[in-house]
PDB file of N, CA and C in Angstrom:
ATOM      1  N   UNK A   1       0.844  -1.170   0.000  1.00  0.00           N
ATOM      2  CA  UNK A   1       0.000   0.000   0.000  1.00  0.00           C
ATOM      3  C   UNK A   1       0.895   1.240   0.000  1.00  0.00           C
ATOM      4  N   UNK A   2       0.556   1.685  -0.855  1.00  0.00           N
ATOM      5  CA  UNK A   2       1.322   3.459  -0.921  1.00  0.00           C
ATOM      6  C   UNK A   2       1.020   4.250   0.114  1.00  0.00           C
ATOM      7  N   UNK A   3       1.881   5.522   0.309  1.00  0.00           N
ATOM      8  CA  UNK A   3       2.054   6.388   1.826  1.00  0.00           C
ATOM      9  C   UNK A   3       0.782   7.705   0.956  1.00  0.00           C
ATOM     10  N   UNK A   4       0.304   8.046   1.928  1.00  0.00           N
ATOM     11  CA  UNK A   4      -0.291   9.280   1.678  1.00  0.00           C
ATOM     12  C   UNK A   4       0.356  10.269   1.106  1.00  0.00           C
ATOM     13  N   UNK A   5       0.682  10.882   0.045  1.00  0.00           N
ATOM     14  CA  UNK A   5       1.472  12.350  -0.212  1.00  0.00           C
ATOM     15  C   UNK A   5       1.335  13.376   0.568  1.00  0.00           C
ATOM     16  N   UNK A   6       2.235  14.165   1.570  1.00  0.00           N
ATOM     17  CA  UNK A   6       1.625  14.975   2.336  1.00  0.00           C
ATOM     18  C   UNK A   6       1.334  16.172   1.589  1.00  0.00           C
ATOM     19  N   UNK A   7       1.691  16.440   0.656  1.00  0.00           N
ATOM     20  CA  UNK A   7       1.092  17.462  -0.314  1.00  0.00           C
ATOM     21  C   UNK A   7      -0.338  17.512  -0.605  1.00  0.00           C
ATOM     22  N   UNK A   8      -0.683  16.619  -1.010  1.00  0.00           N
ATOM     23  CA  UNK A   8      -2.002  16.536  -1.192  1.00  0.00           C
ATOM     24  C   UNK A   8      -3.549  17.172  -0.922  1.00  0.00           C
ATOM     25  N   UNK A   9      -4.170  17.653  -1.855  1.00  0.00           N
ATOM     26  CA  UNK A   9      -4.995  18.977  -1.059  1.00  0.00           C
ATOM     27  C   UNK A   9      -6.161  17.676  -0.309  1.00  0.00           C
ATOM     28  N   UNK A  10      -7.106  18.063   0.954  1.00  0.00           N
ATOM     29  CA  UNK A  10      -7.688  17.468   1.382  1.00  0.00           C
ATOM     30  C   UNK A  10      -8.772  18.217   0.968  1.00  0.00           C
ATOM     31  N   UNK A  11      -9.944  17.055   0.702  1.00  0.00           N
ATOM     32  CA  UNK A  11     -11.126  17.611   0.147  1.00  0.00           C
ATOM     33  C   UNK A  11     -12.479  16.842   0.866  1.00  0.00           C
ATOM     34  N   UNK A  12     -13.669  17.869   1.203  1.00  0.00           N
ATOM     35  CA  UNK A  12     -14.088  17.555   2.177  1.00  0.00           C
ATOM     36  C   UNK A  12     -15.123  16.760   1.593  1.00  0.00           C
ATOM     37  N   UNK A  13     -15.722  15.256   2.184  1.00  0.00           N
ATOM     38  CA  UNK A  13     -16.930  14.291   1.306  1.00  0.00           C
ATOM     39  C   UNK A  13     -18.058  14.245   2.682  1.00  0.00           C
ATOM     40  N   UNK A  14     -19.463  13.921   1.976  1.00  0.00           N
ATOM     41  CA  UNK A  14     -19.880  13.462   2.615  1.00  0.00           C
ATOM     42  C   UNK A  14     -20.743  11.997   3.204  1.00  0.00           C
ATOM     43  N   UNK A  15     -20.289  11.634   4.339  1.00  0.00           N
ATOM     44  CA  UNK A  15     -20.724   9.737   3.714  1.00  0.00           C
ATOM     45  C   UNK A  15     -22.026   9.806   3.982  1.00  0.00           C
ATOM     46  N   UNK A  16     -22.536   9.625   2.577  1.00  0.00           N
ATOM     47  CA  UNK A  16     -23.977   9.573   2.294  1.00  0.00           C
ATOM     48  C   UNK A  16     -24.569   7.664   2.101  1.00  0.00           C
ATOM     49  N   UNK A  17     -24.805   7.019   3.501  1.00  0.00           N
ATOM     50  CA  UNK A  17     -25.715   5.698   3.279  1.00  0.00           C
ATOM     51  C   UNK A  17     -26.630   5.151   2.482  1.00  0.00           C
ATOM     52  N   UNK A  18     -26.975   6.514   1.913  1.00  0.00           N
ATOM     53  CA  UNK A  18     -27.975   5.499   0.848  1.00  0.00           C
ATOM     54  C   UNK A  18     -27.236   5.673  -0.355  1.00  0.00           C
ATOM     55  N   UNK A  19     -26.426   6.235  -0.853  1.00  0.00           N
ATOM     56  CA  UNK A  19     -25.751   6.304  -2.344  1.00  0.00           C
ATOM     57  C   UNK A  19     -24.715   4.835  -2.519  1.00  0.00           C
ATOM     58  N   UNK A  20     -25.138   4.431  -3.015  1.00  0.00           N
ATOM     59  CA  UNK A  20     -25.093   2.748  -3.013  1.00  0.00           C
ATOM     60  C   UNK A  20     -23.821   2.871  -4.330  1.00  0.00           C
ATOM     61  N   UNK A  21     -23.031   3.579  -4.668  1.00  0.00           N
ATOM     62  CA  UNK A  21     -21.853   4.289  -5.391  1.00  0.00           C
ATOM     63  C   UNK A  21     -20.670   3.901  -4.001  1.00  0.00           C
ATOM     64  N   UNK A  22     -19.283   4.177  -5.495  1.00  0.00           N
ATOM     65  CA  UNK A  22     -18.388   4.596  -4.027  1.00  0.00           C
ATOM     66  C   UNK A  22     -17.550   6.152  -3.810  1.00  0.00           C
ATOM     67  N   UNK A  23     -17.599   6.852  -4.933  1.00  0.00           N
ATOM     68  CA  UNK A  23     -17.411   7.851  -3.998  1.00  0.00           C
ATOM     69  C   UNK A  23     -17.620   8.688  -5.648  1.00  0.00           C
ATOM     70  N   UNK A  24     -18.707  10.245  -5.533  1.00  0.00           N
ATOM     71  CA  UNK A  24     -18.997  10.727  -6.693  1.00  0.00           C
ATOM     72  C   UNK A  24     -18.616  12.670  -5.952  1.00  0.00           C
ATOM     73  N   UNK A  25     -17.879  12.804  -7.210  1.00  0.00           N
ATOM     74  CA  UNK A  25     -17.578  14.363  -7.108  1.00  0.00           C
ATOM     75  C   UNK A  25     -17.582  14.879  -8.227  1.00  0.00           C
ATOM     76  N   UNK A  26     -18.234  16.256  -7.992  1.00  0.00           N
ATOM     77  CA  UNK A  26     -18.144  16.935  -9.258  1.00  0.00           C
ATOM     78  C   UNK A  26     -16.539  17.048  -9.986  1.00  0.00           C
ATOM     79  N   UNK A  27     -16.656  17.258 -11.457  1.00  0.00           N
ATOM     80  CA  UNK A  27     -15.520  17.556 -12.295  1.00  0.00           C
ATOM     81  C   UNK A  27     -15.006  18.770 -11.859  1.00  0.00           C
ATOM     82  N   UNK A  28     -15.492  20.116 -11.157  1.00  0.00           N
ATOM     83  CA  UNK A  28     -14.893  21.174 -10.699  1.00  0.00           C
ATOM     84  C   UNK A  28     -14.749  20.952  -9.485  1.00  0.00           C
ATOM     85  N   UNK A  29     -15.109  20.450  -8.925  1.00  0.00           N
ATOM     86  CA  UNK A  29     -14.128  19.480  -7.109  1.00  0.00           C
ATOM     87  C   UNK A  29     -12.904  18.926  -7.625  1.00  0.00           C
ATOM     88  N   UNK A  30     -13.624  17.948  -8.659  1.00  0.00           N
ATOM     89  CA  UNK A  30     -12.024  17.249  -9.111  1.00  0.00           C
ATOM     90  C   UNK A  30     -10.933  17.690  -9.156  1.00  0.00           C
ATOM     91  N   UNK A  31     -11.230  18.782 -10.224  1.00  0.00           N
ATOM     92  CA  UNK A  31      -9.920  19.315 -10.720  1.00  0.00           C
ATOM     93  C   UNK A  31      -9.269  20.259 -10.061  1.00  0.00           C
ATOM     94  N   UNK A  32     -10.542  21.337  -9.378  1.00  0.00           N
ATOM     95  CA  UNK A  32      -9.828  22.768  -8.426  1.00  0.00           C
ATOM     96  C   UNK A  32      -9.975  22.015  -7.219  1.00  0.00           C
ATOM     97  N   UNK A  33     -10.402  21.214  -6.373  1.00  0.00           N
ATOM     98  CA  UNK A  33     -10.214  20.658  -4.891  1.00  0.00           C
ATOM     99  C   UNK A  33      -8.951  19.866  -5.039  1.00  0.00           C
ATOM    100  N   UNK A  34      -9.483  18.204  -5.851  1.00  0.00           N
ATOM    101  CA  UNK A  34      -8.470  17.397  -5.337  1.00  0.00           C
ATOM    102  C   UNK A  34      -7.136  18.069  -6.438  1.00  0.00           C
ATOM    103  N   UNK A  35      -6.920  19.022  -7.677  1.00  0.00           N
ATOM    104  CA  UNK A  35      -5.636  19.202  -7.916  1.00  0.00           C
ATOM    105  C   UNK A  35      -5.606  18.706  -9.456  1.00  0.00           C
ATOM    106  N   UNK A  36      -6.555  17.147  -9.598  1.00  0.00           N
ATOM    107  CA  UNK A  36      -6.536  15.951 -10.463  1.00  0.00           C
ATOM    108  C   UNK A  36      -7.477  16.871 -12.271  1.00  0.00           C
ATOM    109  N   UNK A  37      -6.632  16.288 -12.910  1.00  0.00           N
ATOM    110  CA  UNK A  37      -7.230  16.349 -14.303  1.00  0.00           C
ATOM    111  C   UNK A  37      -8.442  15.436 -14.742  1.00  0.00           C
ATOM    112  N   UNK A  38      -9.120  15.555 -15.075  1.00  0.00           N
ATOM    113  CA  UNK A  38      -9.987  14.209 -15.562  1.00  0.00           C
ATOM    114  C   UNK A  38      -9.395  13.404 -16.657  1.00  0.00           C
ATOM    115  N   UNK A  39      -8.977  13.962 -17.664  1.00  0.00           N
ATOM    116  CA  UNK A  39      -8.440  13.241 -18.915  1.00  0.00           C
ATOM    117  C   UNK A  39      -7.165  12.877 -18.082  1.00  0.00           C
ATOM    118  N   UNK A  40      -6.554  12.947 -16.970  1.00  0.00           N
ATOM    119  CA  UNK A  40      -5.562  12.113 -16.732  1.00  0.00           C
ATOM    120  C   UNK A  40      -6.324  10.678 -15.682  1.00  0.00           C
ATOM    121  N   UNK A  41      -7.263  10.536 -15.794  1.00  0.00           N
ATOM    122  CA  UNK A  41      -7.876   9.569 -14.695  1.00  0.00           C
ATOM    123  C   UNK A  41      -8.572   8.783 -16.275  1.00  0.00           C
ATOM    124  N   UNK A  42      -7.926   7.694 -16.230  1.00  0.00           N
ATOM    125  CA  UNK A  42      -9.018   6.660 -17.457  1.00  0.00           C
ATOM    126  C   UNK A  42     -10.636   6.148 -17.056  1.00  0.00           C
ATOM    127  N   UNK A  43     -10.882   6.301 -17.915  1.00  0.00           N
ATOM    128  CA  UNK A  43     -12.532   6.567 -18.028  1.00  0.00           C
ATOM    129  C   UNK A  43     -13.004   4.861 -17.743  1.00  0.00           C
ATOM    130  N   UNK A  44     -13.322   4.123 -16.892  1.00  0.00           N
ATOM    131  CA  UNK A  44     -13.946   2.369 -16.548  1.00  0.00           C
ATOM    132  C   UNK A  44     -14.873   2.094 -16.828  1.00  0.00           C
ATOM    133  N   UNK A  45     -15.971   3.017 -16.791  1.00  0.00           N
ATOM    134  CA  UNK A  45     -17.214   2.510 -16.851  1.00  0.00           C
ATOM    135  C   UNK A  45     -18.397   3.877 -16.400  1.00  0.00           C
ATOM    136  N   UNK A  46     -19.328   3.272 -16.103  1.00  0.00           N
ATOM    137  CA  UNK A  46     -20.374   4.936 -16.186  1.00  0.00           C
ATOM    138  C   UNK A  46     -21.173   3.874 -14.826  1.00  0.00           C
ATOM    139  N   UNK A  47     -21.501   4.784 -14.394  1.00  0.00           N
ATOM    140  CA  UNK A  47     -23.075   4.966 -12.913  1.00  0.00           C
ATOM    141  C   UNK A  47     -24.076   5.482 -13.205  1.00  0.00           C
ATOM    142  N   UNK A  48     -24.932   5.082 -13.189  1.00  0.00           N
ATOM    143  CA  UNK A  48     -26.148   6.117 -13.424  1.00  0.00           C
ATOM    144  C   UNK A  48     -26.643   6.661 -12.221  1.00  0.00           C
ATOM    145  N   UNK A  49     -26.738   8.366 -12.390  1.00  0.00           N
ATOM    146  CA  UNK A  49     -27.232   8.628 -11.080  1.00  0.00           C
ATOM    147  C   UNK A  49     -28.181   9.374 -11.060  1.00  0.00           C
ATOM    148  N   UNK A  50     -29.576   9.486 -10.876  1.00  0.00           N
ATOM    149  CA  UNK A  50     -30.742  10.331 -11.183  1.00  0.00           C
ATOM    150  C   UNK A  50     -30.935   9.783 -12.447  1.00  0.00           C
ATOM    151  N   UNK A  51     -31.068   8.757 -13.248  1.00  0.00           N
ATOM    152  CA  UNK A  51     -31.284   8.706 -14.709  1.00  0.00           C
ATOM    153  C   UNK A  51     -29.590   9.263 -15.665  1.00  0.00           C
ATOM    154  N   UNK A  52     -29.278   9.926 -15.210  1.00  0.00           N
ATOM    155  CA  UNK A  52     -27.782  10.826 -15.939  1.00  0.00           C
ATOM    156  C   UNK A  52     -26.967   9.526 -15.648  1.00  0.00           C
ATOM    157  N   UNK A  53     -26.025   8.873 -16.694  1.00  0.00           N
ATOM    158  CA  UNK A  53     -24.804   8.783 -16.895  1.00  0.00           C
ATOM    159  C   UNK A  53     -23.740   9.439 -16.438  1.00  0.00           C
ATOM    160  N   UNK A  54     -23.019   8.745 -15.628  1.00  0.00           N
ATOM    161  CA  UNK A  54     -21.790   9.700 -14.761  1.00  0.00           C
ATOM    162  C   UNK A  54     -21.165   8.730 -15.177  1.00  0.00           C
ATOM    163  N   UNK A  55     -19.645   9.108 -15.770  1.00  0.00           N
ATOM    164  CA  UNK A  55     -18.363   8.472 -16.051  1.00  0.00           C
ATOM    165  C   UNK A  55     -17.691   7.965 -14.779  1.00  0.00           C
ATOM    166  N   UNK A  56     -17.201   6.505 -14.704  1.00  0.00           N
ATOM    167  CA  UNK A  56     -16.398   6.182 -13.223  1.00  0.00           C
ATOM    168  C   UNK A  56     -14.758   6.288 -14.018  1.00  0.00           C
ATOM    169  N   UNK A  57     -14.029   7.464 -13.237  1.00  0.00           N
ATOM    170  CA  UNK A  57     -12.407   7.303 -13.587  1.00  0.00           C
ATOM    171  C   UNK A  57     -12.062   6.507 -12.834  1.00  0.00           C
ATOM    172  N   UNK A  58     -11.162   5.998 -13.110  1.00  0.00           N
ATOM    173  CA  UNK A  58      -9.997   5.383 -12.668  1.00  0.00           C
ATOM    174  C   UNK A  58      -9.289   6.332 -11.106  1.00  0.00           C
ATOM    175  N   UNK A  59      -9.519   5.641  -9.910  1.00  0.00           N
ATOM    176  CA  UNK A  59      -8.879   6.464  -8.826  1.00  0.00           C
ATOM    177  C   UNK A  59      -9.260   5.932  -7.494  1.00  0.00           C
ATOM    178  N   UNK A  60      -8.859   6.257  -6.128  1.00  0.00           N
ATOM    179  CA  UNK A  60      -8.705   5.589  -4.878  1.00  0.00           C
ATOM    180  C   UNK A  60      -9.131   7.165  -4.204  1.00  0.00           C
ATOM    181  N   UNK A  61      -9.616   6.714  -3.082  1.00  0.00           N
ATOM    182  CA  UNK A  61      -9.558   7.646  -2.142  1.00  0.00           C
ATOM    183  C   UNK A  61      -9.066   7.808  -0.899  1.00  0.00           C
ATOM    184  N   UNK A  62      -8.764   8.568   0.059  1.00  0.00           N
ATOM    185  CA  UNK A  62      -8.311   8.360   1.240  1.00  0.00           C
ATOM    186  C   UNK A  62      -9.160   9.074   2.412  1.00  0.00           C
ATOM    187  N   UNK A  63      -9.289   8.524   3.416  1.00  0.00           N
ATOM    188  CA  UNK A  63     -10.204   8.977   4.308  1.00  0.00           C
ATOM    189  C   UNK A  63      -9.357   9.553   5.464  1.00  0.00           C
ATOM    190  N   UNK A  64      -9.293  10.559   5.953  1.00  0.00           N
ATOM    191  CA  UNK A  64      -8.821  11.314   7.246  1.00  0.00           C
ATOM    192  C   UNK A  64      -9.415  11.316   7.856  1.00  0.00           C
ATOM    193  N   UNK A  65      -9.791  10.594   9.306  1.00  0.00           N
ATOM    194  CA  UNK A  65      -9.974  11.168  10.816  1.00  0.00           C
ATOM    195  C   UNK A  65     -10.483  12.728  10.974  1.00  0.00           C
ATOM    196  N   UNK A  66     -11.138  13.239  11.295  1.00  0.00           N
ATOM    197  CA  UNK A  66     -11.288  14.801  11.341  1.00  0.00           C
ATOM    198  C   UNK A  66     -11.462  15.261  13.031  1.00  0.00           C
ATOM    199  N   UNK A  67     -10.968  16.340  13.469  1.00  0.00           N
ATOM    200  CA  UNK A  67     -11.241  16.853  14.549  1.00  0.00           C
ATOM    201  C   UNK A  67     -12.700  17.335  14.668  1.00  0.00           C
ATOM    202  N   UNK A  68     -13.504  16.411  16.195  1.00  0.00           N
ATOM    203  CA  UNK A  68     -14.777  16.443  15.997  1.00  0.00           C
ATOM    204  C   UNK A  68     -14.841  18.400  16.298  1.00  0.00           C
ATOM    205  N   UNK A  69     -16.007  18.119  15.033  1.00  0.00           N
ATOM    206  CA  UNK A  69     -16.645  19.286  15.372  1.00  0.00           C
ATOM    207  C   UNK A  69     -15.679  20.796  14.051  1.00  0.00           C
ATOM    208  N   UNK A  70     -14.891  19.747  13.400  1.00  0.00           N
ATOM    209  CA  UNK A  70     -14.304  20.802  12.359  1.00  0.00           C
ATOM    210  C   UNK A  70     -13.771  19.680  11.100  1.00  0.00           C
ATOM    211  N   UNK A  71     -13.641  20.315  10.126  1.00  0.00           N
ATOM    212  CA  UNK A  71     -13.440  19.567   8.763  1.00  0.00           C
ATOM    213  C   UNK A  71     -11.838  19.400   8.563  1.00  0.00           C
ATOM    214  N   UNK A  72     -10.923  19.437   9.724  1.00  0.00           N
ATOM    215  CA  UNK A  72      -9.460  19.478   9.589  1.00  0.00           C
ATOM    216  C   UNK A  72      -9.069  17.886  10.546  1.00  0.00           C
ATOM    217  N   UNK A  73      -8.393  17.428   9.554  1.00  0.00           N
ATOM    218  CA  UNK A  73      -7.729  15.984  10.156  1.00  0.00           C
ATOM    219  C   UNK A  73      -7.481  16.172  11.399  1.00  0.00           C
ATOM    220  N   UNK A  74      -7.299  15.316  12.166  1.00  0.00           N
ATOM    221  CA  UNK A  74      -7.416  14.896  14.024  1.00  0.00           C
ATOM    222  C   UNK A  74      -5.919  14.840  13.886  1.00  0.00           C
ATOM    223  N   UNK A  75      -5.091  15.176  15.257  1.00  0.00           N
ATOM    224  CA  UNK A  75      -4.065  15.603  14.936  1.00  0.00           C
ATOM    225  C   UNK A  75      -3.580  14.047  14.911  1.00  0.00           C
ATOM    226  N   UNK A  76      -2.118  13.682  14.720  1.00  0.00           N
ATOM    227  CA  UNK A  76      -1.545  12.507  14.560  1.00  0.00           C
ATOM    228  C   UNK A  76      -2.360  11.454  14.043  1.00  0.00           C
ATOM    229  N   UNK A  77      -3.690  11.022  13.084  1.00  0.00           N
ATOM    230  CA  UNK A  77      -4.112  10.173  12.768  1.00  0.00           C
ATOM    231  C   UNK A  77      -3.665   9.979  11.681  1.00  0.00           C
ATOM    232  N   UNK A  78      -3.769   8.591  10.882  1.00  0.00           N
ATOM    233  CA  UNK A  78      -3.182   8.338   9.617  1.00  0.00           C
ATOM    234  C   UNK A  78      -4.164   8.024   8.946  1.00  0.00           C
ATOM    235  N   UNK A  79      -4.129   8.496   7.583  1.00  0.00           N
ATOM    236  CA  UNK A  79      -5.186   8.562   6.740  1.00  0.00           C
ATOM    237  C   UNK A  79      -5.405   6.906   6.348  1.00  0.00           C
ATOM    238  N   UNK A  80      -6.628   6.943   5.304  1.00  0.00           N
ATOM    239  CA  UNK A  80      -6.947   4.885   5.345  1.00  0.00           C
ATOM    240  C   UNK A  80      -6.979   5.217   3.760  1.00  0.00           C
ATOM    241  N   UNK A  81      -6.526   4.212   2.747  1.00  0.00           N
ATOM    242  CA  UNK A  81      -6.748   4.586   1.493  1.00  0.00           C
ATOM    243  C   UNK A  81      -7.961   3.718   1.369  1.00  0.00           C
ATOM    244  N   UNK A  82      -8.768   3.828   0.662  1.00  0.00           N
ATOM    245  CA  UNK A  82      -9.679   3.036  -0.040  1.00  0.00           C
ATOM    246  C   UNK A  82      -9.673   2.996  -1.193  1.00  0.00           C
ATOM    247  N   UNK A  83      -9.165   1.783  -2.010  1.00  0.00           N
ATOM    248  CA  UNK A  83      -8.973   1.065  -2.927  1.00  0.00           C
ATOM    249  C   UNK A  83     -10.220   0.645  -3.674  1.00  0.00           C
ATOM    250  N   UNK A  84     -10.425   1.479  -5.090  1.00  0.00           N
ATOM    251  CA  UNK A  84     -11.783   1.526  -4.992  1.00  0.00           C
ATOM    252  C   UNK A  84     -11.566   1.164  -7.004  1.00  0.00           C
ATOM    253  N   UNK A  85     -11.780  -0.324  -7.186  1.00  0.00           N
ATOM    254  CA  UNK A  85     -11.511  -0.797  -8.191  1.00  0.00           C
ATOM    255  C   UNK A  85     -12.341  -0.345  -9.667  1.00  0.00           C
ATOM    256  N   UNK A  86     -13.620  -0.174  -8.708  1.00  0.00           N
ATOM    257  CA  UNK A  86     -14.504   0.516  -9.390  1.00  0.00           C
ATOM    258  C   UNK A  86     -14.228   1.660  -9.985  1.00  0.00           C
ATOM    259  N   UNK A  87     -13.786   2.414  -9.003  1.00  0.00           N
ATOM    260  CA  UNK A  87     -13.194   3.897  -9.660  1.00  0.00           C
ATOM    261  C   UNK A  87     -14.381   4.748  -8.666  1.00  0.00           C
ATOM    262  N   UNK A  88     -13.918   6.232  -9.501  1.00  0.00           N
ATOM    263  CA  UNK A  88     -14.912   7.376  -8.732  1.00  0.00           C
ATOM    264  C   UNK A  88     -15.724   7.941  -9.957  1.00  0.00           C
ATOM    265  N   UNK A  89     -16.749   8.025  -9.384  1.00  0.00           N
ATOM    266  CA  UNK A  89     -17.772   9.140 -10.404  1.00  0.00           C
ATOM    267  C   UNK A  89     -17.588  10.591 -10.465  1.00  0.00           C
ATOM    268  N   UNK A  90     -16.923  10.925 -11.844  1.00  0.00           N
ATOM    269  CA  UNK A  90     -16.660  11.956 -11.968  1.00  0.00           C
ATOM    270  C   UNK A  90     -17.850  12.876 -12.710  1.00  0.00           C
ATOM    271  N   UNK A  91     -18.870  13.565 -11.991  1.00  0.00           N
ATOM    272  CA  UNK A  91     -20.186  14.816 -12.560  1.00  0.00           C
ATOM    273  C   UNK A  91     -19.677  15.434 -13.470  1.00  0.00           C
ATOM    274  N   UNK A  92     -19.807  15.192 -14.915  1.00  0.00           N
ATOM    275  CA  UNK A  92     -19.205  15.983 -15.709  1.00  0.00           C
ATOM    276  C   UNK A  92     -20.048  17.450 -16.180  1.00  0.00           C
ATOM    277  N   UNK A  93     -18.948  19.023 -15.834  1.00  0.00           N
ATOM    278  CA  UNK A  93     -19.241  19.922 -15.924  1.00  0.00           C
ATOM    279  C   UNK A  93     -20.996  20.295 -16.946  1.00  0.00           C
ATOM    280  N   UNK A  94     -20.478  19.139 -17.987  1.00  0.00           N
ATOM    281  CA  UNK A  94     -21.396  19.735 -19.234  1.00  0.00           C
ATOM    282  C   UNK A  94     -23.301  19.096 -18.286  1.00  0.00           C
ATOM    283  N   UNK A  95     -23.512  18.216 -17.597  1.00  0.00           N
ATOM    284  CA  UNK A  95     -24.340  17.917 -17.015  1.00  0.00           C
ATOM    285  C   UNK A  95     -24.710  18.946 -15.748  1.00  0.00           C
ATOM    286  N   UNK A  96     -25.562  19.686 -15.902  1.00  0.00           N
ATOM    287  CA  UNK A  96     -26.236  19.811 -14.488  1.00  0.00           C
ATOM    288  C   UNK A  96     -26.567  19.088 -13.615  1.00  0.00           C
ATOM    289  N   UNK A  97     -26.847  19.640 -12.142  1.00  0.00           N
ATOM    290  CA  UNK A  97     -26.788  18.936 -11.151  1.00  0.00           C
ATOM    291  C   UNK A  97     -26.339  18.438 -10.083  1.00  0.00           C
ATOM    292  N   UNK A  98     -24.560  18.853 -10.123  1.00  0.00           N
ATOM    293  CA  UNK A  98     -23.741  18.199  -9.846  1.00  0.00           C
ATOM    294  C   UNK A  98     -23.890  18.546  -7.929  1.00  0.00           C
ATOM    295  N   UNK A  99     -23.701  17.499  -7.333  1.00  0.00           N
ATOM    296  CA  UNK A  99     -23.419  17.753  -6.158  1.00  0.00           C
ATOM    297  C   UNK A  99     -22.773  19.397  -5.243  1.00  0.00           C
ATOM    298  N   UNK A 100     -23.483  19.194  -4.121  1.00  0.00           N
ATOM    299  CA  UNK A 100     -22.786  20.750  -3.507  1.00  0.00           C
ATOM    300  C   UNK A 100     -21.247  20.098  -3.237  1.00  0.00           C
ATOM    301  N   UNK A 101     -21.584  19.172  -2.047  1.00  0.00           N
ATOM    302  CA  UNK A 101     -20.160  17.924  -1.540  1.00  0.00           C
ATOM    303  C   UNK A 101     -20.219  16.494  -2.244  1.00  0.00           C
ATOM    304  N   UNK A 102     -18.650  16.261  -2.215  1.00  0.00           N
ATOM    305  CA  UNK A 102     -18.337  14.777  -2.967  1.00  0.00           C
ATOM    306  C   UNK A 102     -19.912  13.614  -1.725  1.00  0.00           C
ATOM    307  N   UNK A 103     -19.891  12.652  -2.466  1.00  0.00           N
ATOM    308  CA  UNK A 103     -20.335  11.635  -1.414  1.00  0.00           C
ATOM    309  C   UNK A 103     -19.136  10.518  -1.139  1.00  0.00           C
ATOM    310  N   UNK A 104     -19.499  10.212   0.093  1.00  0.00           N
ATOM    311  CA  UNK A 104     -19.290   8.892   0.104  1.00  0.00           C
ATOM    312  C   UNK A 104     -19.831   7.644  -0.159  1.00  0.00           C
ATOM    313  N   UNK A 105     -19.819   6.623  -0.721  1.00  0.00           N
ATOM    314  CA  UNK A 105     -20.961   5.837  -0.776  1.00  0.00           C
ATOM    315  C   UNK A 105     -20.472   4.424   0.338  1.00  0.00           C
ATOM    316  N   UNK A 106     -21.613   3.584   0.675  1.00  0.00           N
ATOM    317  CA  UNK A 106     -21.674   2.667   0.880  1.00  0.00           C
ATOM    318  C   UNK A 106     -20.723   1.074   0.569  1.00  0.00           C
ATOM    319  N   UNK A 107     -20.992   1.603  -1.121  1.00  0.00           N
ATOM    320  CA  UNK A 107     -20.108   0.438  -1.855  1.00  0.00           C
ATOM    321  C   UNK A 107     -18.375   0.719  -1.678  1.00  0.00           C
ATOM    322  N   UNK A 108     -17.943   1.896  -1.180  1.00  0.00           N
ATOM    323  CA  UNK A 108     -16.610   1.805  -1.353  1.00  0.00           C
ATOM    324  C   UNK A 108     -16.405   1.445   0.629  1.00  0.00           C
ATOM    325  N   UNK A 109     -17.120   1.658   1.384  1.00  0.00           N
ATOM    326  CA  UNK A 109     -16.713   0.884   2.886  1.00  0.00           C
ATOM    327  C   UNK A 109     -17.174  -0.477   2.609  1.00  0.00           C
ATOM    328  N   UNK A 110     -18.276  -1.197   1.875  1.00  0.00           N
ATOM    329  CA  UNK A 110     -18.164  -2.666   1.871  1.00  0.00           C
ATOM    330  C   UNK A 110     -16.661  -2.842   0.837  1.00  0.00           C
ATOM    331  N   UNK A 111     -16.498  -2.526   0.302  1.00  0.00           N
ATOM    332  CA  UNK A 111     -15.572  -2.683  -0.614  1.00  0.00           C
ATOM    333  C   UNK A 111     -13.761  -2.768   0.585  1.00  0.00           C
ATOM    334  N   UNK A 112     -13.663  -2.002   0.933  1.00  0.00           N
ATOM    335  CA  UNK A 112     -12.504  -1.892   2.080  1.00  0.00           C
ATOM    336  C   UNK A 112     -12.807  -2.395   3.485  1.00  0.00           C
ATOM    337  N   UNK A 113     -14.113  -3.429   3.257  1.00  0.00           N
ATOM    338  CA  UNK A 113     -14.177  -4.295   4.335  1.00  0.00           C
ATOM    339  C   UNK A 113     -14.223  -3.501   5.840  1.00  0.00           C
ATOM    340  N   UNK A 114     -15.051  -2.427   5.797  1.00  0.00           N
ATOM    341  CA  UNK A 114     -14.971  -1.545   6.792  1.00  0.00           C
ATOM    342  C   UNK A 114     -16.521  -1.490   7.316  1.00  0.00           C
TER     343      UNK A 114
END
């Protein structure tokens, strides 16, 4: 398993139980939050979400610990990657709709056995 980059911008999700997905963010989260290009993430497969087609890229996520009561990692905790074979749903700009916050889904904690 690879180390967290401490560079890395942290971007805030929310774990949403019923989104039966594993983890969907808009294309302008993508690119201005997490940093990430879309055309550099390969395109796997599509989700349908509301009826709309959402593209799944190619990508993992990592989950931080947060200090209760604020959206900033808990001090000394180590982040958990989730290995998410599926990929992430990337909301593409040209679609309306797109989420306020990323979700979390369901399928990526059964998925990391969590």
């Amino acid at each position: 398993m690879s180390k967290f980059p401490t560079d890395a911008p942290l971007v805030p999700a929310v774990l949403d139980p019923g989104f039966n997905g594993t983890f969907l963010i808009s294309q302008r989260q993508f690119e201005e939050w997490a940093g990430l290009q879309v055309r550099d993430a390969p395109w796997i497969d599509v989700l349908s979400v509301e009826g709309r087609l959402i593209p799944l890229r190619d990508a993992d996520v990592w989950i931080h610990r947060n200090r209760p009561g604020s959206r900033d990692p808990a001090p000394g905790s180590v982040p958990f990657r989730l290995e998410l074979p599926e990929g992430v749903a990337v909301w593409p700009t040209a679609i309306p709709g797109a989420r306020r916050l990323p979700l979390l889904g369901m399928r990526a904690l059964r998925q990391a056995g969590l």
